[in-house]
Protein backbone atom coordinates (compact mmCIF):
# COMPACT_ATOMS: atom_id res chain seq x y z
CA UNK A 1 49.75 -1.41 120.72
CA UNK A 2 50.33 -2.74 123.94
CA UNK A 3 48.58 1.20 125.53
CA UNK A 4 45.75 0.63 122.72
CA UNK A 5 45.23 -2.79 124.85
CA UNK A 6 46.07 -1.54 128.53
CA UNK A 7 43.38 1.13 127.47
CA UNK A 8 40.53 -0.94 127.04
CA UNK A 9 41.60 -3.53 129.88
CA UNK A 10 41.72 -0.82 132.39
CA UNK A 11 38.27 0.27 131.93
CA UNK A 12 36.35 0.58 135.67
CA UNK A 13 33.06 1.76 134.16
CA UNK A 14 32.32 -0.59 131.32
CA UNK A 15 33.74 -1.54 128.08
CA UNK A 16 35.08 0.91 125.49
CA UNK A 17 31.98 1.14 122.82
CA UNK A 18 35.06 0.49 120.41
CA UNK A 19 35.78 -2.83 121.37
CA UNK A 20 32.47 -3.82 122.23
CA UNK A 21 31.41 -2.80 118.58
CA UNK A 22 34.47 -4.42 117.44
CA UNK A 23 33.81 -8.00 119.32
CA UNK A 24 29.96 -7.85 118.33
CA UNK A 25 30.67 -7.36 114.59
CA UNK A 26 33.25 -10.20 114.73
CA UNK A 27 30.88 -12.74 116.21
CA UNK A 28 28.44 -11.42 113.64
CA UNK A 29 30.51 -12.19 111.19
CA UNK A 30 31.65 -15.64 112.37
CA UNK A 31 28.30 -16.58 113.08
CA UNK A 32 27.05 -15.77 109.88
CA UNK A 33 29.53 -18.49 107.81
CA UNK A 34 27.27 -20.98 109.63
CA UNK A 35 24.37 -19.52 107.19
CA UNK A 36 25.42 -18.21 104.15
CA UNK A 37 25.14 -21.62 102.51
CA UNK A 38 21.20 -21.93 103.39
CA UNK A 39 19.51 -19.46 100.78
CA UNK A 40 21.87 -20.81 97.99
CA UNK A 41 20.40 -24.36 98.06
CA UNK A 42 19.03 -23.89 94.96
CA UNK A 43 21.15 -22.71 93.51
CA UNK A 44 24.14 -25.47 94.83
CA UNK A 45 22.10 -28.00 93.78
CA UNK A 46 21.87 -26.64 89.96
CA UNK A 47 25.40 -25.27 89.55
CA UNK A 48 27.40 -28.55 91.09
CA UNK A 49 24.72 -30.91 89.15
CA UNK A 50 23.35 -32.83 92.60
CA UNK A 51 20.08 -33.51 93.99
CA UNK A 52 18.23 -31.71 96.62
CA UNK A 53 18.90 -34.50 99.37
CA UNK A 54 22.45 -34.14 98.63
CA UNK A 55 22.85 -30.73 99.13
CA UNK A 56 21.01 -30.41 101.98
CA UNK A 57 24.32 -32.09 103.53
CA UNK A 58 25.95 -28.58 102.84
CA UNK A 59 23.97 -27.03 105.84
CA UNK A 60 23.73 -29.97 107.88
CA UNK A 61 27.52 -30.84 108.17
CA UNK A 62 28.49 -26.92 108.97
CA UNK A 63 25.99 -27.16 111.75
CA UNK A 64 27.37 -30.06 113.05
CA UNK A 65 31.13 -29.20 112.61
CA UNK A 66 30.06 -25.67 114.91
CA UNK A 67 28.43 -28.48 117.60
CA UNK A 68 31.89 -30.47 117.36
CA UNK A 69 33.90 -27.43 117.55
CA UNK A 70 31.95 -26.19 120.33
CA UNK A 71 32.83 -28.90 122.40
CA UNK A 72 36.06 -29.59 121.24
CA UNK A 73 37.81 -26.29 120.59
CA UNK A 74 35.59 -23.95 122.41
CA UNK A 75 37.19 -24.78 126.01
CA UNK A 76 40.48 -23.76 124.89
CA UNK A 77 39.63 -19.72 126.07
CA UNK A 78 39.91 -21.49 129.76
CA UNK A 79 43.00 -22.51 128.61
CA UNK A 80 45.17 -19.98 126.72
CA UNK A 81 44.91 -16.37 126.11
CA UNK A 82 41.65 -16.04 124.38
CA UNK A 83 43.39 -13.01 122.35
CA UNK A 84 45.65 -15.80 120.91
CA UNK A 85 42.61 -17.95 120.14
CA UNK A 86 40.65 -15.33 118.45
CA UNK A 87 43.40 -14.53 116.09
CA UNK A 88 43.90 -18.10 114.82
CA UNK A 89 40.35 -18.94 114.91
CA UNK A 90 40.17 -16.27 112.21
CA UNK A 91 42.55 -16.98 110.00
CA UNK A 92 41.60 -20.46 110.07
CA UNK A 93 38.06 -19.15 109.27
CA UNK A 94 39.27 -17.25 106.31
CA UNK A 95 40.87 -20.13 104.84
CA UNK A 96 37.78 -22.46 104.90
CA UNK A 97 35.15 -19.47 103.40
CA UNK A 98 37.92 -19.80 100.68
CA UNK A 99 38.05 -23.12 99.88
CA UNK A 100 34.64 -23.01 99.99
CA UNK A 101 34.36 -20.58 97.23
CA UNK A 102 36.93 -22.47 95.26
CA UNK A 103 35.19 -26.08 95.55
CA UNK A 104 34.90 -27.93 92.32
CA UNK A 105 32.45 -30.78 93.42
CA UNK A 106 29.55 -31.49 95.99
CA UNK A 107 32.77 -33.40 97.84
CA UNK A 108 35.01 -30.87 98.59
CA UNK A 109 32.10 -27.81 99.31
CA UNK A 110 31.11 -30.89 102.32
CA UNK A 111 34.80 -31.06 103.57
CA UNK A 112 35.16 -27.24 103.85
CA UNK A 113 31.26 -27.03 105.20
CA UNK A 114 32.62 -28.87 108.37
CA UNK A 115 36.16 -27.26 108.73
CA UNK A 116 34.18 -24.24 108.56
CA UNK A 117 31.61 -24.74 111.18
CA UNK A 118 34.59 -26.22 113.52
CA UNK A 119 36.21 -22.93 113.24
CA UNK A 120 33.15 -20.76 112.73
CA UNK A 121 33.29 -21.37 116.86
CA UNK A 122 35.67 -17.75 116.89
CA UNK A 123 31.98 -16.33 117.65
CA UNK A 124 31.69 -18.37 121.35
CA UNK A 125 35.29 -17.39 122.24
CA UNK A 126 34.57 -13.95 121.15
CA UNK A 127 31.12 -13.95 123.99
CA UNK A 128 33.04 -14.98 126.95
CA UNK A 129 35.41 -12.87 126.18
CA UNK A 130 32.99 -9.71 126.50
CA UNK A 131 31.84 -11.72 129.93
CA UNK A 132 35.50 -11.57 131.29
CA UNK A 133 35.66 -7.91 130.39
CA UNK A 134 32.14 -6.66 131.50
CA UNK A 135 31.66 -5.63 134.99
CA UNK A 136 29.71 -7.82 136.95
CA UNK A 137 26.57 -5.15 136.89
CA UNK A 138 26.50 -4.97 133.36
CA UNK A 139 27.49 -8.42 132.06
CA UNK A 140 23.85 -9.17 131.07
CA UNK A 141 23.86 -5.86 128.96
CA UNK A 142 27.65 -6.51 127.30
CA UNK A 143 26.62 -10.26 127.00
CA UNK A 144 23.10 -9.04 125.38
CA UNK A 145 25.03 -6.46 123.01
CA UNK A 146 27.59 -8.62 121.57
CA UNK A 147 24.66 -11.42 121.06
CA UNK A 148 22.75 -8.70 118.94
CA UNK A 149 25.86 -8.52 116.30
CA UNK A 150 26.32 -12.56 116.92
CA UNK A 151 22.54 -13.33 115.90
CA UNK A 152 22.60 -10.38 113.61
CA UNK A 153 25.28 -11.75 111.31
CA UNK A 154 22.97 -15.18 111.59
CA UNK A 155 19.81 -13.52 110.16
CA UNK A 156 21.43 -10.81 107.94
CA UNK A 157 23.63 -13.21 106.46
CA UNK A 158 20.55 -15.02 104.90
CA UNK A 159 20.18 -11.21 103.20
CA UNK A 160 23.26 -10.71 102.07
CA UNK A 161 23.92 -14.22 100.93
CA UNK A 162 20.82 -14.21 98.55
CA UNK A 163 21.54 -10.86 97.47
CA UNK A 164 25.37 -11.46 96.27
CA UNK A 165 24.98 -15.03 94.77
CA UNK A 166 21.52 -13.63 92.93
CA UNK A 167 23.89 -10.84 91.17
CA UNK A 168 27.32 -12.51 91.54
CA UNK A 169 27.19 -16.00 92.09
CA UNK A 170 27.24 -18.16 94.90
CA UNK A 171 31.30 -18.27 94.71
CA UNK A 172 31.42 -14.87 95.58
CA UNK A 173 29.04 -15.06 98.82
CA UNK A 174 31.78 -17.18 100.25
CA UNK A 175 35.03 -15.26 98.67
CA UNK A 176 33.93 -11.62 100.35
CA UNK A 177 33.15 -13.04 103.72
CA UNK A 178 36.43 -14.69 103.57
CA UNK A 179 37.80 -11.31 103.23
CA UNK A 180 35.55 -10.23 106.27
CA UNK A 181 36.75 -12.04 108.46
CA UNK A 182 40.56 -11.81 107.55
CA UNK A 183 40.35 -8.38 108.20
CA UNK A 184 38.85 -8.37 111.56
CA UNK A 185 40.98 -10.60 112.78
CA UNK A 186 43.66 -8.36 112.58
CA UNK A 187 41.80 -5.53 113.89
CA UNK A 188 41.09 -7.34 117.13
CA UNK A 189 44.54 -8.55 117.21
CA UNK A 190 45.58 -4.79 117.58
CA UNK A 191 42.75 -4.04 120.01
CA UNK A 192 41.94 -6.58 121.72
CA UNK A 193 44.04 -7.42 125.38
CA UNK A 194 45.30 -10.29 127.15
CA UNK A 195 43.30 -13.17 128.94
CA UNK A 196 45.08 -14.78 131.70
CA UNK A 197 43.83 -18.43 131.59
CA UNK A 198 41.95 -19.77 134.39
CA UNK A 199 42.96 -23.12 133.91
CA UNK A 200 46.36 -25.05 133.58
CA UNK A 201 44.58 -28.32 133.07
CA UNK A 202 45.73 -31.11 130.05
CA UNK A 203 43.70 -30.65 127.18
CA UNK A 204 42.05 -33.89 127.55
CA UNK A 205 41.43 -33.19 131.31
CA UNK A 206 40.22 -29.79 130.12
CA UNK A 207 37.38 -31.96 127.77
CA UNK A 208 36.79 -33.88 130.83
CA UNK A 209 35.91 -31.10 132.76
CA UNK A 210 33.19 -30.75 130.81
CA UNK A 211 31.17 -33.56 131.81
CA UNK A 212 31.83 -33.11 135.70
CA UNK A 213 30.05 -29.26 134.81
CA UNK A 214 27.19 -30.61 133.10
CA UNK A 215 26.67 -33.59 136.14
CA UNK A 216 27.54 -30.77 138.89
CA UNK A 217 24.99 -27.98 137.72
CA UNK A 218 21.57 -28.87 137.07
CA UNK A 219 20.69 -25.40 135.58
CA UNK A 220 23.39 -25.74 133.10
CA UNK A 221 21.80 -29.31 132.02
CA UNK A 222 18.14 -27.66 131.73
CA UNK A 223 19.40 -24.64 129.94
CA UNK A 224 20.78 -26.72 127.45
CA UNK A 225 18.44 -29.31 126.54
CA UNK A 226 16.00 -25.89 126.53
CA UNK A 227 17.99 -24.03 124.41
CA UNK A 228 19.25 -27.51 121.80
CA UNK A 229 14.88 -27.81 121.65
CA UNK A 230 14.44 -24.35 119.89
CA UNK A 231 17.47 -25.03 118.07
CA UNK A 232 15.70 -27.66 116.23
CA UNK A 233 12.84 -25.76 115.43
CA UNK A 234 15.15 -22.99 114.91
CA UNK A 235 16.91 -24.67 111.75
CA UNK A 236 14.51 -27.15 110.71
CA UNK A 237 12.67 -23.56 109.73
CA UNK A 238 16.03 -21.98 107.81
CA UNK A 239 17.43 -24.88 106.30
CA UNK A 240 14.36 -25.68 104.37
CA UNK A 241 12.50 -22.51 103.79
CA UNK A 242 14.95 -21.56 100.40
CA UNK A 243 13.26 -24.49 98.93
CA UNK A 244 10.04 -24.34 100.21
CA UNK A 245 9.83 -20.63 98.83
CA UNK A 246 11.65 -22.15 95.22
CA UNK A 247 8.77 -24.23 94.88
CA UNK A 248 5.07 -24.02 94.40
CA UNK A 249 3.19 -21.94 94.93
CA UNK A 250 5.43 -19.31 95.83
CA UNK A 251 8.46 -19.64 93.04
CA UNK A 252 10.87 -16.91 94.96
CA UNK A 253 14.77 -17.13 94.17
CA UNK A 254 17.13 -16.49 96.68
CA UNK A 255 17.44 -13.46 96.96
CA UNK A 256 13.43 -13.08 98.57
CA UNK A 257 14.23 -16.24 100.53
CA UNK A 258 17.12 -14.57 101.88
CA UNK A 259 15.21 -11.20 102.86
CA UNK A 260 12.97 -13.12 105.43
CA UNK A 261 15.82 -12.47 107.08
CA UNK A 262 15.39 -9.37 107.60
CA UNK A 263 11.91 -9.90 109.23
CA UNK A 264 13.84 -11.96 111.59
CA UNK A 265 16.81 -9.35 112.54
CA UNK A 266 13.83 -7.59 113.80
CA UNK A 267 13.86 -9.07 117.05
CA UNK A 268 17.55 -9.54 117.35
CA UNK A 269 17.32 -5.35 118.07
CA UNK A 270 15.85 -6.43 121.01
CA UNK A 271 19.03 -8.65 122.37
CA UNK A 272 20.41 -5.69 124.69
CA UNK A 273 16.81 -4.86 126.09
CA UNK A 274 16.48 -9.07 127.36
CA UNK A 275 19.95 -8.20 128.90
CA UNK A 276 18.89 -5.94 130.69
CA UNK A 277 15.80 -7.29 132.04
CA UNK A 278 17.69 -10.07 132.84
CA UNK A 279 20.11 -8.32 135.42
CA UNK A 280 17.01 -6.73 137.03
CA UNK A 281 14.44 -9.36 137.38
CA UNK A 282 16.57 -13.10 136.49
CA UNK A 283 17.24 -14.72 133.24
CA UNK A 284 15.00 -18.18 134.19
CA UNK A 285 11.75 -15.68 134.07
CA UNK A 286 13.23 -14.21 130.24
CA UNK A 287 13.93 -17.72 129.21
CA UNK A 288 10.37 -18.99 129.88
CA UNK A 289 8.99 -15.66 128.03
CA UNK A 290 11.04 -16.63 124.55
CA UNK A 291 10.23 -20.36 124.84
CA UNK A 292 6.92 -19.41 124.98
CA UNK A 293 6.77 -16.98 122.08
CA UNK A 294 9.13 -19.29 120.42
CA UNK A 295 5.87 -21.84 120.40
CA UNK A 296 3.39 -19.35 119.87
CA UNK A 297 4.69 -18.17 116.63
CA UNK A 298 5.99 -21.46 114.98
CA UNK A 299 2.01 -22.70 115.90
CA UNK A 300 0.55 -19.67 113.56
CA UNK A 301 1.90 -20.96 110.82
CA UNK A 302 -0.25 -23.73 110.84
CA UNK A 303 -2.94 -21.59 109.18
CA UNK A 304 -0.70 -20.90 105.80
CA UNK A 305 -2.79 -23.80 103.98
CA UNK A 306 -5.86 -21.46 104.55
CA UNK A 307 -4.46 -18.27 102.89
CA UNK A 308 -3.38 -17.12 99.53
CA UNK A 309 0.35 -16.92 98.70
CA UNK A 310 0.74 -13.53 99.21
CA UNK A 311 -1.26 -13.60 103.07
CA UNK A 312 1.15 -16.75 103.85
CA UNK A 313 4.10 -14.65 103.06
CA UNK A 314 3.05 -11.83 105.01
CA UNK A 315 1.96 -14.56 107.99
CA UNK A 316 5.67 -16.55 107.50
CA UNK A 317 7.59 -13.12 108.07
CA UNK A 318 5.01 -12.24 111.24
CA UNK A 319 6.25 -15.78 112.93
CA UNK A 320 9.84 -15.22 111.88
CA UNK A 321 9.90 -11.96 113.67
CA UNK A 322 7.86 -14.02 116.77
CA UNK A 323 10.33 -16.72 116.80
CA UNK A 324 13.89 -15.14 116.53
CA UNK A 325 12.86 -13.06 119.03
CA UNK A 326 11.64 -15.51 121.36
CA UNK A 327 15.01 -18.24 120.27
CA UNK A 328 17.21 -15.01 120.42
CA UNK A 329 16.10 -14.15 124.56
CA UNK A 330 16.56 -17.53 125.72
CA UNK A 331 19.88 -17.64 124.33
CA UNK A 332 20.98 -14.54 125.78
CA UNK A 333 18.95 -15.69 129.48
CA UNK A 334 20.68 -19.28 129.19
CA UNK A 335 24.04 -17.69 128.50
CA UNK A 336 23.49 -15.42 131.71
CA UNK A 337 22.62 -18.13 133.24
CA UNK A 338 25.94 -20.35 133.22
CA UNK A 339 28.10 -17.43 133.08
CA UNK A 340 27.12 -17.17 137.05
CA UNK A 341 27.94 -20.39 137.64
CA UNK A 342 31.47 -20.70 137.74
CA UNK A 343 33.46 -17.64 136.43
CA UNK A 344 36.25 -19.76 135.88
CA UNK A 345 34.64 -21.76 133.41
CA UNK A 346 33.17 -20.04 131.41
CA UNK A 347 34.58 -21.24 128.00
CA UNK A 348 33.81 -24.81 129.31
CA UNK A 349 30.32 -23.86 130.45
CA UNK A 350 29.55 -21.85 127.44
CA UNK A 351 30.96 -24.99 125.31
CA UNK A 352 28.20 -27.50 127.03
CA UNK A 353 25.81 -24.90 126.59
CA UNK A 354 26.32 -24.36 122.86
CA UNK A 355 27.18 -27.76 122.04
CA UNK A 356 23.81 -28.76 122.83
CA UNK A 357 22.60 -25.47 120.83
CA UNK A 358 24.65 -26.29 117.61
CA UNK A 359 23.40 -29.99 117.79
CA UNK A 360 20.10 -29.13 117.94
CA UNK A 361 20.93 -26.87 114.64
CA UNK A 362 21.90 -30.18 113.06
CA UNK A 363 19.44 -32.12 114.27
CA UNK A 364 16.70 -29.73 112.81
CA UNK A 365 18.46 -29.51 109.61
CA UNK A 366 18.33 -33.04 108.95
CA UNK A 367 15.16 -33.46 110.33
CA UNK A 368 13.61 -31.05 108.37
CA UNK A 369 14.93 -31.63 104.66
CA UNK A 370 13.55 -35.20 105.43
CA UNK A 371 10.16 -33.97 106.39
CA UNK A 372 10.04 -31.58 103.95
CA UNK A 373 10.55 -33.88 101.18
CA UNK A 374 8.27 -36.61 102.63
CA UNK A 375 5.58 -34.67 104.12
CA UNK A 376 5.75 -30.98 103.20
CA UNK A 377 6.06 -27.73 104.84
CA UNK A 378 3.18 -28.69 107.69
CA UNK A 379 5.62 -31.62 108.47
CA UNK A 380 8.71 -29.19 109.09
CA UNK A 381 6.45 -26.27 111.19
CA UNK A 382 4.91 -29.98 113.67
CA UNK A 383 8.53 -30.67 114.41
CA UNK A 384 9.21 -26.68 115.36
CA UNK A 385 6.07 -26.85 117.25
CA UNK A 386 6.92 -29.74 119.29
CA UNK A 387 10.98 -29.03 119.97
CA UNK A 388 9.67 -25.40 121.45
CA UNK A 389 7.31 -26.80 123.50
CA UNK A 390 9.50 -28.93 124.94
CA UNK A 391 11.50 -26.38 125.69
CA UNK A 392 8.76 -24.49 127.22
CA UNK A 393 8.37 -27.26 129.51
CA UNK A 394 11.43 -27.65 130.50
CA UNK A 395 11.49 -23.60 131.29
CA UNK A 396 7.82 -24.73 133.31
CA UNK A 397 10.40 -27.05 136.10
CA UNK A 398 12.52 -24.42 136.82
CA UNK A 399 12.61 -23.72 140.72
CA UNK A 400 11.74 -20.03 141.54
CA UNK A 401 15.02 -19.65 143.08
CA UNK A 402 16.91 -20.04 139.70
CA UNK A 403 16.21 -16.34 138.87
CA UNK A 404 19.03 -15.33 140.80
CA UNK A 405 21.43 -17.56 139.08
């Protein structure tokens, strides 16, 4: 084992495609427990006997337990050897998709919704990780490679989770990516190597830390509040559009809800190509392009009222293709972004970063089951207007010089 891991540590000329595929499929994976709850609304509601409201906690509370374990666990890689970190992230991972397949009641699916998105967070140790090991030239492509599986497993998992709980139940969505995840956790236990920590800091020093990064960088604030923005548009959309599409006058199951998803792994292909535009020509210019688009395409769907069921659906899967694309690019441009600033912080740096992110994802889920049941779909696509062109303006006050950040 230990020439398996000297082997891909030793690498001068870029990562082994190996462990690269290896580290992109496990943040797809982890990534994707974060989701496979959102096309199965429905379906929740009807098989554990509770409301809509109610089970739109389900979604909600994952999102938020990924924004707490962001911040809380996430600096740990800093720490201790990420390798370590990985492997326990996993198994804890394993054991929540399973008690979340076992749950009897609305009450226990919540507690193991949390304790999953807390440990869900294996996906940002697994990016930084790829950062360490890149070379410097290539970072932006490694980064931009592994964030194709990451956002990937988000948008495929909408697929697969429809699929599976239309044929087998929702139980078993939950059970086989349980299984997943298990088993890549050992394989990168056998591949991957060891991180020497870059800090010996007390773990409540190490939390501290964070807040002296976010007042010492002003990038790292504005890619943050940028990126949280299109978060909320980003899951005000998927949290509510299984029920939306359940409803009049569409009447999909989850299974079609669940293939928009594949409209919007689209434009996660195009993760690497941002990457590399970003190491040639800055990420601030790529981040203003997908904030942009980001607006652009949530704004089209303000024309669905005016077409017939089967033109919306063709128009919803155009703007999810628009929008991933344009969330997915600033994520990867932001993430280049702080990575530069301090190389020996990037755990902490990437946990600011993605706290903000992940509590944005809450923020939109709440936001939009509440509009949707109050106002209706144009209610949830205002909100995703607005957040992304916030974010867009924020992208606007960037100084010129950032692009070499």
């Amino acid at each position: 084992m230990n020439a398996i891991q000297s082997t891909y540590a030793e690498k001068t000329h870029g990562l082994s495609s190996v462990l690269v595929f290896l580290l992109a499929l496990g943040a797809g994976l982890a990534a994707a427990s974060i989701y496979y709850s959102q096309p199965l609304l429905a379906l929740l509601g009807a098989d554990l006997r509770t409301s809509t409201g109610a089970v739109g906690w389900v979604p909600t509370l994952t999102q938020l337990g990924y924004a707490l374990g962001i911040l809380l666990l996430a600096p740990l890689g800093d720490r201790y050897d990420r390798r370590r970190v990985i492997v326990i992230k996993a198994g804890l991972l394993g054991a929540a998709l399973l008690l979340s397949s076992l749950s009897p009641t609305l009450g226990v699916l919540l507690v193991a919704s949390l304790a999953l998105g807390l440990v869900a967070t294996l996906a940002q140790d697994i990016v930084p990780a790829a950062a360490t090991l890149a070379p410097e030239t290539q970072r932006g492509r490694v980064v931009g490679t592994v964030m194709t599986g990451l956002l990937l497993g988000i948008l495929l998992s909408r697929v697969v989770s429809g699929f599976v709980a239309e044929h087998f139940g929702w139980r078993a969505v939950f059970a086989a990516a349980a299984v997943a995840v298990l088993l890549l956790g050992l394989a990168l236990w056998r591949v991957l190597p060891r991180f020497t920590p870059t800090s010996r800091l007390p773990y409540g020093q190490l939390i501290a830390s964070l807040f002296q990064l976010w007042r010492q960088y002003p990038e790292l604030r504005r890619a943050a509040l940028a990126q949280g923005l299109l978060s909320v548009a980003f899951s005000a959309f998927w949290s509510t559009m299984a029920v939306m599409l359940h409803g009049a006058p569409y009447h999909l199951g989850a299974s079609a809800a669940g293939a928009f998803g594949l409209a919007g792994a689209a434009g996660a292909l195009a993760a690497p190509l941002a990457g590399r535009y970003a190491d040639r020509h800055g990420p601030a210019r790529v981040s203003l392009m997908g904030a942009a688009l980001t607006a652009v395409s949530f704004a089209a769907m303000f024309f669905l009222p005016a077409l017939s069921p089967q033109n919306a659906l063709w128009l919803i899967g155009a703007s999810t293709v628009g929008f991933d694309l344009g969330i997915q690019v600033s994520l990867i441009a932001h993430q280049t972004i702080v990575y530069g600033l301090d190389p020996a912080a990037r755990s902490r740096l990437n946990a600011v970063l993605l706290s903000s992110t992940f509590v944005g994802m809450s923020m939109g889920a709440a936001l939009g089951n509440g509009l949707l049941a109050q106002v209706g779909w144009t209610g949830v696509t205002t909100l995703a207007v607005v957040a992304a062109l916030g974010a867009l303006a924020l992208r606007l006050r960037t100084p010129s010089h950032s692009d070499r950040a």
